[in-house]
PDB file of N, CA and C in Angstrom:
ATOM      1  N   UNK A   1      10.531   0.987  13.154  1.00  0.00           N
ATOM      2  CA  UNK A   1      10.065   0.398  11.904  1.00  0.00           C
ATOM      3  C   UNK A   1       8.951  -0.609  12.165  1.00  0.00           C
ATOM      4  N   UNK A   2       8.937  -1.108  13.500  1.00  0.00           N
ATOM      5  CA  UNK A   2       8.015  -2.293  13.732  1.00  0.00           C
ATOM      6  C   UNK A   2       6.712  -1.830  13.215  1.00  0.00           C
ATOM      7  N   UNK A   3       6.360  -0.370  13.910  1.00  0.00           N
ATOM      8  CA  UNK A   3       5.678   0.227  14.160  1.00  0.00           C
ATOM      9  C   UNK A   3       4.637   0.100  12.455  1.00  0.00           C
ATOM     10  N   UNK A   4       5.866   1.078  11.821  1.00  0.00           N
ATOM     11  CA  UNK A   4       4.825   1.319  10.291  1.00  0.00           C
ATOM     12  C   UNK A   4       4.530  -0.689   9.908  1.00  0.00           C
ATOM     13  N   UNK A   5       5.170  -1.189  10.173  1.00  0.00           N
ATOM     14  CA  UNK A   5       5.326  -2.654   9.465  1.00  0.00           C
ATOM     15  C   UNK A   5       3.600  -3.150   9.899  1.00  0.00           C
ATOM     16  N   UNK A   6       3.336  -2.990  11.301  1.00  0.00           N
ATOM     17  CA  UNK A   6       1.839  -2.716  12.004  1.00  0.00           C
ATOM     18  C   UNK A   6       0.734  -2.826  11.335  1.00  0.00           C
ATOM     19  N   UNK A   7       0.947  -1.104  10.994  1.00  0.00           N
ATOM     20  CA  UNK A   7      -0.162  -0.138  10.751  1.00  0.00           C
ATOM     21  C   UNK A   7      -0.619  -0.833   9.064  1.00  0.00           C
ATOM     22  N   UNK A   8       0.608  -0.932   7.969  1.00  0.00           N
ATOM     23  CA  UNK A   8       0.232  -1.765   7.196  1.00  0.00           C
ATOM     24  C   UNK A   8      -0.242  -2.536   6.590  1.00  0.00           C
ATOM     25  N   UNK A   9      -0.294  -3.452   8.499  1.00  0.00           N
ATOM     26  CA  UNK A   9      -0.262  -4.850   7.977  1.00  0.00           C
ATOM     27  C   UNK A   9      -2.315  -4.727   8.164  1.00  0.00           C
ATOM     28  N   UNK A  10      -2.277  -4.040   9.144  1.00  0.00           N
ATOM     29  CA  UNK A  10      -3.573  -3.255   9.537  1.00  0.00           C
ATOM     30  C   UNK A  10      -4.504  -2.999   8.189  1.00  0.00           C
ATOM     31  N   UNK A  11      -4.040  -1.916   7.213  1.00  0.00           N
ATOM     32  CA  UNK A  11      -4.288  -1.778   6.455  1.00  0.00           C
ATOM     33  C   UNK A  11      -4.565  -2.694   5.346  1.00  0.00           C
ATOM     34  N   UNK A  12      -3.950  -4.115   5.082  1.00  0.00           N
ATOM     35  CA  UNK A  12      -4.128  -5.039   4.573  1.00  0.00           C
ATOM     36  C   UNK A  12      -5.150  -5.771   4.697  1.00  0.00           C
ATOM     37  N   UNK A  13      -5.358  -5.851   6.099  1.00  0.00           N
ATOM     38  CA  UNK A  13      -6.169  -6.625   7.067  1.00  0.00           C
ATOM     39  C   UNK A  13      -8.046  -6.173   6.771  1.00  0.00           C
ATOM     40  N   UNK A  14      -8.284  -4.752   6.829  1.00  0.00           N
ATOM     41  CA  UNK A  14      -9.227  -4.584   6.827  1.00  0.00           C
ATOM     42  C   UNK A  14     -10.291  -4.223   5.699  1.00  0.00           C
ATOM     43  N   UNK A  15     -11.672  -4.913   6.176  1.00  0.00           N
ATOM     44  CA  UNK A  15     -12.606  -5.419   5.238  1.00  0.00           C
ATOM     45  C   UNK A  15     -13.919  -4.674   5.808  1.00  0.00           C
ATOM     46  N   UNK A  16     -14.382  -3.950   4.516  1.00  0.00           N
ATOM     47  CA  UNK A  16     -14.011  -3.948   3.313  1.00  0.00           C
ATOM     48  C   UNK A  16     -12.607  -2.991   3.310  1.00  0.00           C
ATOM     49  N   UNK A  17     -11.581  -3.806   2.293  1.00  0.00           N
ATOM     50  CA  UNK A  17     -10.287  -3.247   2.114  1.00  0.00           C
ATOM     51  C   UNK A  17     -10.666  -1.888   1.345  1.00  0.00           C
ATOM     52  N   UNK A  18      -9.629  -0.949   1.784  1.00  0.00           N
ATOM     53  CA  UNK A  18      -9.549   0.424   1.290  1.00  0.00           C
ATOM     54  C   UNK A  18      -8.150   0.494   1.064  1.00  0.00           C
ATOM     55  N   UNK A  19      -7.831   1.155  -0.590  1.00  0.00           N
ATOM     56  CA  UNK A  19      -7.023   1.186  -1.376  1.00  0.00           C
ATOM     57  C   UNK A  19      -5.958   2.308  -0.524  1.00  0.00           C
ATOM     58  N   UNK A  20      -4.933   2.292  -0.615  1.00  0.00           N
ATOM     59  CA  UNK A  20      -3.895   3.264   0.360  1.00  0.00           C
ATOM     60  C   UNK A  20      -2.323   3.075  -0.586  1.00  0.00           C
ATOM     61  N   UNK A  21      -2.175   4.317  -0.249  1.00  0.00           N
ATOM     62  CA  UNK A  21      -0.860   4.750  -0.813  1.00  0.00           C
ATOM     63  C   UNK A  21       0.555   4.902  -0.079  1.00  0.00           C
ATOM     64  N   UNK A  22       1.530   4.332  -0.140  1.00  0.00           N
ATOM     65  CA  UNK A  22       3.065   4.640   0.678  1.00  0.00           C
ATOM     66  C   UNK A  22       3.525   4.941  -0.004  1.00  0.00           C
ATOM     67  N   UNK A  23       4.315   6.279   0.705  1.00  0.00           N
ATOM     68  CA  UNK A  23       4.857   7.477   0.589  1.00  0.00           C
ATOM     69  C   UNK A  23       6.556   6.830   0.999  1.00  0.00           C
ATOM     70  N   UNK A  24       7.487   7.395  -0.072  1.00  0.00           N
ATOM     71  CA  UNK A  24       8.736   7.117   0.838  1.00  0.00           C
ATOM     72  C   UNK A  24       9.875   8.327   1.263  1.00  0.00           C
ATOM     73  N   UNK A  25      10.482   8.449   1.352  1.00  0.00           N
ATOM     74  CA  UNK A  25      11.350   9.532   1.966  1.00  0.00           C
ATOM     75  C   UNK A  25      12.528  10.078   0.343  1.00  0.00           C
ATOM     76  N   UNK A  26      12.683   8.604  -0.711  1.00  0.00           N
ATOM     77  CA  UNK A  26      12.956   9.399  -1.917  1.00  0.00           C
ATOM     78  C   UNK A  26      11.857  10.060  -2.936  1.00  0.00           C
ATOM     79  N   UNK A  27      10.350  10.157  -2.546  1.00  0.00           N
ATOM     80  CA  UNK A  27       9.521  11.336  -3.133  1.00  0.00           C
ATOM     81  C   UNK A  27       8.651   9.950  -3.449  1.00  0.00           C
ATOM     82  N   UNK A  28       9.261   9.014  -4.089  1.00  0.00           N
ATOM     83  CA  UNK A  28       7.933   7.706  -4.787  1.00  0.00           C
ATOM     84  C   UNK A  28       6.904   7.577  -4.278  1.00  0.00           C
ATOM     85  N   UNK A  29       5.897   7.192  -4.582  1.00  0.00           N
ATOM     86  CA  UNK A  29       4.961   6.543  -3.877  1.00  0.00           C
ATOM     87  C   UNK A  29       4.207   5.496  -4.933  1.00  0.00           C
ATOM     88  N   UNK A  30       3.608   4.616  -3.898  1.00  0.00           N
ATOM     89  CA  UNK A  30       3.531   3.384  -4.684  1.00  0.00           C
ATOM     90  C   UNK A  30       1.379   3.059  -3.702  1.00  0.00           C
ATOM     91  N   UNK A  31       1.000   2.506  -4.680  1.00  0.00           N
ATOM     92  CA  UNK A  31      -0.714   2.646  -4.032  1.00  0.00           C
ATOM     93  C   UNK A  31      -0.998   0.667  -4.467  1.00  0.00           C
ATOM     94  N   UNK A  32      -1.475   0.544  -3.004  1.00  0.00           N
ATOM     95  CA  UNK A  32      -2.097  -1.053  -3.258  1.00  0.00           C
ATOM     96  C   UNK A  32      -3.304  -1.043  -3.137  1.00  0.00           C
ATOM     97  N   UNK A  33      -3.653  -1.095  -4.408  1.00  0.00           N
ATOM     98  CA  UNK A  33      -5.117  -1.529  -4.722  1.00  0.00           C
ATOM     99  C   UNK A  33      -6.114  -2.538  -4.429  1.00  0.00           C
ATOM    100  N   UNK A  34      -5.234  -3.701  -3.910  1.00  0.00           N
ATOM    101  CA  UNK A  34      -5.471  -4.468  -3.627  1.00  0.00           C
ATOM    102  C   UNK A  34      -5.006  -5.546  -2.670  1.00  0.00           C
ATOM    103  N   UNK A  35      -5.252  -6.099  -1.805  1.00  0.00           N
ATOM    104  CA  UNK A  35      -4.356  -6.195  -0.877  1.00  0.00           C
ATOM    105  C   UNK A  35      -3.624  -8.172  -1.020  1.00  0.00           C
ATOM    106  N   UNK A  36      -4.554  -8.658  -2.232  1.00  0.00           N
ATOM    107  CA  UNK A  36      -3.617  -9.770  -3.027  1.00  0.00           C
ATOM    108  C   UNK A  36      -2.386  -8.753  -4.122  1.00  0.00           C
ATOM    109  N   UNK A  37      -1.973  -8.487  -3.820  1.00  0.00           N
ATOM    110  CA  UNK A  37      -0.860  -7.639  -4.836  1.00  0.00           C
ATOM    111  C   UNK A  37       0.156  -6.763  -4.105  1.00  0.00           C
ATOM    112  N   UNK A  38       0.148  -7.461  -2.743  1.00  0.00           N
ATOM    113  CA  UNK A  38       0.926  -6.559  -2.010  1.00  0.00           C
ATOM    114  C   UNK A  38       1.771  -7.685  -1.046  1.00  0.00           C
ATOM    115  N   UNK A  39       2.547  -7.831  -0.416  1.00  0.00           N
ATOM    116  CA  UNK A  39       3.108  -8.680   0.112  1.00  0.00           C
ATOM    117  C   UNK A  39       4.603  -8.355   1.257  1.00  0.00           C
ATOM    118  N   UNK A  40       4.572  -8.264   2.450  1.00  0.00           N
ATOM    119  CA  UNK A  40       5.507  -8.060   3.826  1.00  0.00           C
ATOM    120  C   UNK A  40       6.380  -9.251   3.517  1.00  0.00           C
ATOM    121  N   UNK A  41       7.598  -8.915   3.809  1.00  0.00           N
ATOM    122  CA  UNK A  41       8.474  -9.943   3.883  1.00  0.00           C
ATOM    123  C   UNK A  41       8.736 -10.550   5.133  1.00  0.00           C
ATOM    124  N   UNK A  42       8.656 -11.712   5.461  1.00  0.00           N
ATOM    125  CA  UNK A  42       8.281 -12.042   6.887  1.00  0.00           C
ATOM    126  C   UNK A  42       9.354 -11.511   7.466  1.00  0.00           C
ATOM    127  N   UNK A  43      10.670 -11.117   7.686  1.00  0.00           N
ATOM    128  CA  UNK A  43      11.386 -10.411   8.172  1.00  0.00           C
ATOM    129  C   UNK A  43      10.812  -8.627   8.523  1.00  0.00           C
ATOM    130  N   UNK A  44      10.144  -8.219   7.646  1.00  0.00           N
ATOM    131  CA  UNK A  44       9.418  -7.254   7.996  1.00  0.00           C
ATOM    132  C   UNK A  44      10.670  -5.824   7.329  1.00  0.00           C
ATOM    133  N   UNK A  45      11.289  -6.174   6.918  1.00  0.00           N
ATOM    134  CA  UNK A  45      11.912  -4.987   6.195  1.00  0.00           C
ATOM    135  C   UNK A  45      11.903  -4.108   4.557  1.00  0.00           C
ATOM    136  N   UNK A  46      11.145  -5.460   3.639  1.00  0.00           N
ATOM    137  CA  UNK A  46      10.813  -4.860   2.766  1.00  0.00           C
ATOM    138  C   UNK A  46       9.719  -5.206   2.403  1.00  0.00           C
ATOM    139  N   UNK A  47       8.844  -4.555   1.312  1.00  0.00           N
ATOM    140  CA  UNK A  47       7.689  -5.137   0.936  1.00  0.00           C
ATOM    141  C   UNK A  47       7.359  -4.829  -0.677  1.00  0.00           C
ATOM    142  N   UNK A  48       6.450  -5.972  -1.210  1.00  0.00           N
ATOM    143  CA  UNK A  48       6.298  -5.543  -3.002  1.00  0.00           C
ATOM    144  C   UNK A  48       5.079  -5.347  -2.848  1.00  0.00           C
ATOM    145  N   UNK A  49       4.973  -4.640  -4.044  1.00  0.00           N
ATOM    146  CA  UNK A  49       3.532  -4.149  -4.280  1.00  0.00           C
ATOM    147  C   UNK A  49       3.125  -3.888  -5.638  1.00  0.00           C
ATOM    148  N   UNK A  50       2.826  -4.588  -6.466  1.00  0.00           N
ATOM    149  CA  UNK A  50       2.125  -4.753  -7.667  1.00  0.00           C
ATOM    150  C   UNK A  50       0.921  -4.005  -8.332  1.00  0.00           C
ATOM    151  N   UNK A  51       1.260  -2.317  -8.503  1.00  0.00           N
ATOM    152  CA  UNK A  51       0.304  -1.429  -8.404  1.00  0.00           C
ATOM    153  C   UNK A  51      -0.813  -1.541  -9.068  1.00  0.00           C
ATOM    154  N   UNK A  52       0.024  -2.618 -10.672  1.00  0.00           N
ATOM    155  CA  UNK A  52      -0.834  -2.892 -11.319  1.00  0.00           C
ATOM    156  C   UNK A  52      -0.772  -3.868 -12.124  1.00  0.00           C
ATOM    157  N   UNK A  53      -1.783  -4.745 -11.999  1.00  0.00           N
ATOM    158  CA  UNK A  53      -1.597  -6.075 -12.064  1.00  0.00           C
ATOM    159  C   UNK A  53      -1.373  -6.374 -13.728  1.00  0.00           C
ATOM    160  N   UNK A  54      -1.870  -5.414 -14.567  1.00  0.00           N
ATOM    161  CA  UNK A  54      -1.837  -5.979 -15.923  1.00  0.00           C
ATOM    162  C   UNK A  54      -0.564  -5.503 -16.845  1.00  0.00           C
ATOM    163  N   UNK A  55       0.099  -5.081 -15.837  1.00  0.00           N
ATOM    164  CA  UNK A  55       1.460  -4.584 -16.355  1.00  0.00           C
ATOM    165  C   UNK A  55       2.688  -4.585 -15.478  1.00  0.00           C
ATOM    166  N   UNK A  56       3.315  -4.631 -15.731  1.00  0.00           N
ATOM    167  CA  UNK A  56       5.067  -4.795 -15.011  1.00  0.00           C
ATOM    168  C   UNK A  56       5.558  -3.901 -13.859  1.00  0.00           C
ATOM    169  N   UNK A  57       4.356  -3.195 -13.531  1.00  0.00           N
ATOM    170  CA  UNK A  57       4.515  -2.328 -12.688  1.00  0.00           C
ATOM    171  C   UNK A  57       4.553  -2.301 -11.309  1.00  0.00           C
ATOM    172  N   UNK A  58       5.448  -2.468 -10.730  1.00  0.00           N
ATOM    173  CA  UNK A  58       5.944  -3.277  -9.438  1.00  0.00           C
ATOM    174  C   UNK A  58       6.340  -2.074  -8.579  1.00  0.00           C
ATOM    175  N   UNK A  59       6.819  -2.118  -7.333  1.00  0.00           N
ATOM    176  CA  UNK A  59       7.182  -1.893  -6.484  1.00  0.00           C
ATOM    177  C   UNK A  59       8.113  -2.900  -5.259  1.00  0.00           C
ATOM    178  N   UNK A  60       9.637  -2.258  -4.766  1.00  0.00           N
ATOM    179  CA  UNK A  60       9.826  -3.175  -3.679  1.00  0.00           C
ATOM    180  C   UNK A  60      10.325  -2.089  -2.748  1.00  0.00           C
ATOM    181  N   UNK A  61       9.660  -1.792  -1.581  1.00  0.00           N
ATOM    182  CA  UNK A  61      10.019  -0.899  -0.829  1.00  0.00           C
ATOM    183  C   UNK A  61      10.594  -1.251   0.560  1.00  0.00           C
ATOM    184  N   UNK A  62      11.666  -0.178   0.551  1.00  0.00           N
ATOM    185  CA  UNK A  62      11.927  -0.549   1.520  1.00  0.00           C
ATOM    186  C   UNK A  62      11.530   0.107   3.142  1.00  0.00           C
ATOM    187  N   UNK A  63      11.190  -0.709   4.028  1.00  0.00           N
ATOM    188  CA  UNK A  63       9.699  -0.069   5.058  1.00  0.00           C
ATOM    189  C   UNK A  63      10.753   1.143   5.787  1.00  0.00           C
ATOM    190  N   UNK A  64      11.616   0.767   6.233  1.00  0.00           N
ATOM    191  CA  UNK A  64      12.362   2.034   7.001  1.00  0.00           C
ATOM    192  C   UNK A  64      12.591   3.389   6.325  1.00  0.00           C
ATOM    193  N   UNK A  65      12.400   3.539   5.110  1.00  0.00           N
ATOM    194  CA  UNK A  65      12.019   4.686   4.165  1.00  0.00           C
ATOM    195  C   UNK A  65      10.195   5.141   3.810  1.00  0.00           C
ATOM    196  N   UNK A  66       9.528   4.560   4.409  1.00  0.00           N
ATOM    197  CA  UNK A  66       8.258   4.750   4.815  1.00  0.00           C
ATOM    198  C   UNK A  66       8.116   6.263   5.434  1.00  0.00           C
ATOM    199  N   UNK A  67       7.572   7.014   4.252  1.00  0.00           N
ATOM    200  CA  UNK A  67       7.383   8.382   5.285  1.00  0.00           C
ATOM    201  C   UNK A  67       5.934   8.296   5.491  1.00  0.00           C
ATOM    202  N   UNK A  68       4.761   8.263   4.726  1.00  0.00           N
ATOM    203  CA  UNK A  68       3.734   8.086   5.081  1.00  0.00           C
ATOM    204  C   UNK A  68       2.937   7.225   4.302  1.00  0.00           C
ATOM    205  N   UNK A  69       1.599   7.182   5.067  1.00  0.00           N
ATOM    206  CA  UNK A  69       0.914   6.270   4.888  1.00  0.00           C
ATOM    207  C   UNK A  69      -0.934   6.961   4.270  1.00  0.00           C
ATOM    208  N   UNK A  70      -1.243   7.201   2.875  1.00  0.00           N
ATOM    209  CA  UNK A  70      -2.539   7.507   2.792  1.00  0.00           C
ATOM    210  C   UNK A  70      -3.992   6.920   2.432  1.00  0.00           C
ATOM    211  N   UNK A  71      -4.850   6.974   2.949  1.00  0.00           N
ATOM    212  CA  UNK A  71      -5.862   6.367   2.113  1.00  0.00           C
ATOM    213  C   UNK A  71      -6.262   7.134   0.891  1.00  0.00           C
ATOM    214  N   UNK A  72      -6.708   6.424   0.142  1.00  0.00           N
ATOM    215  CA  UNK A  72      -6.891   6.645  -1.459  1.00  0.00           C
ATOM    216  C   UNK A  72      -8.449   7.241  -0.983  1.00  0.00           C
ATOM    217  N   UNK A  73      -8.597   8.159  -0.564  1.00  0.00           N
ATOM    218  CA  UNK A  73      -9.562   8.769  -0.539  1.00  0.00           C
ATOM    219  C   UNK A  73     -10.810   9.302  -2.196  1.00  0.00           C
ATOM    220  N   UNK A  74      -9.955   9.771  -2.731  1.00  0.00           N
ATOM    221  CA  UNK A  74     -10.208  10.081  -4.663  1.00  0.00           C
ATOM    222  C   UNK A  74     -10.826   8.761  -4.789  1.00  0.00           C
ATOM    223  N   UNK A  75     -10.179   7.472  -4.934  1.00  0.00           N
ATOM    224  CA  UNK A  75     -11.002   6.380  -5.658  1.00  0.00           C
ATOM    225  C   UNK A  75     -12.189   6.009  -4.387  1.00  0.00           C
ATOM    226  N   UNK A  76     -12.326   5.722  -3.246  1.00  0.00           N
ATOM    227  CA  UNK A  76     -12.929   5.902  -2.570  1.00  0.00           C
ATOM    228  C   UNK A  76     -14.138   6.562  -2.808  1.00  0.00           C
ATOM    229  N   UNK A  77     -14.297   7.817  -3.193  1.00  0.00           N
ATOM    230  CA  UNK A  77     -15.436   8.963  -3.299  1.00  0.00           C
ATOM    231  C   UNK A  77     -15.805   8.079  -4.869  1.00  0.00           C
ATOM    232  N   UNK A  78     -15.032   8.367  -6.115  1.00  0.00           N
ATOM    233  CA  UNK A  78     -15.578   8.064  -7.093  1.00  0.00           C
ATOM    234  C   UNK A  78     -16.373   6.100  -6.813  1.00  0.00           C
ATOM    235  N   UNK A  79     -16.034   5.628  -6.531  1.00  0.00           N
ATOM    236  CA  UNK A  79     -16.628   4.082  -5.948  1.00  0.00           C
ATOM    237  C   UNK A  79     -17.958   4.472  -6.026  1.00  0.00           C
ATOM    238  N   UNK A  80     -18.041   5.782  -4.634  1.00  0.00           N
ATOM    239  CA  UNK A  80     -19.250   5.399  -4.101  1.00  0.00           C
ATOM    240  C   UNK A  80     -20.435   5.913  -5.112  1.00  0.00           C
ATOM    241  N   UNK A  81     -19.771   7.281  -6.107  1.00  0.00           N
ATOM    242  CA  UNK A  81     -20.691   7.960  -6.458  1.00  0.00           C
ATOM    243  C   UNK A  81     -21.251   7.010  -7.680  1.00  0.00           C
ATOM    244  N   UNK A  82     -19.863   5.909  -8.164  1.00  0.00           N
ATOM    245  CA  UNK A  82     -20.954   4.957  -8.846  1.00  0.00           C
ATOM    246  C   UNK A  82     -21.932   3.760  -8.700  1.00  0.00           C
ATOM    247  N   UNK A  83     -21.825   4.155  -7.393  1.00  0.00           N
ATOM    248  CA  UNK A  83     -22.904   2.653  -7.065  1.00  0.00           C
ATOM    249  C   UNK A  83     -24.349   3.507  -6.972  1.00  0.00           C
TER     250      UNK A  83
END
């Protein structure tokens, strides 16, 4: 578990931030858009994620049910094609 807790935190970390999606092992998946809206529990076992900020729409996952990890590739492409 350390492991995905890592790669995450990785993902949080880097600038310019790119939007990414976790996948869990009961089918959910939950996408942080932003990486103020997302938050590791310093214990490192669960984490929230606030998909969207203007509504109630939360997430608290738990990391050892972490099946994968994607980049938001889709918003990514549309970004660029509007700049």
């Amino acid at each position: 578990m350390r492991g995905i807790v890592e790669k995450i935190r990785t993902k949080l970390d880097v600038r310019p931030f790119k939007p990414f999606t976790i996948f869990t092992s009961d089918g959910k998946a939950a996408t942080v858009k932003d990486p103020a809206f997302a938050w590791i529990h310093p214990a490192g076992r669960t984490m929230y994620v606030c998909s969207d900020p203007t509504s109630d729409a939360d997430e608290i996952i738990h990391l050892m049910h972490v099946t994968k990890l994607a980049i938001d590739s889709v918003r990514q492409s549309q970004n660029r094609r509007n700049k």
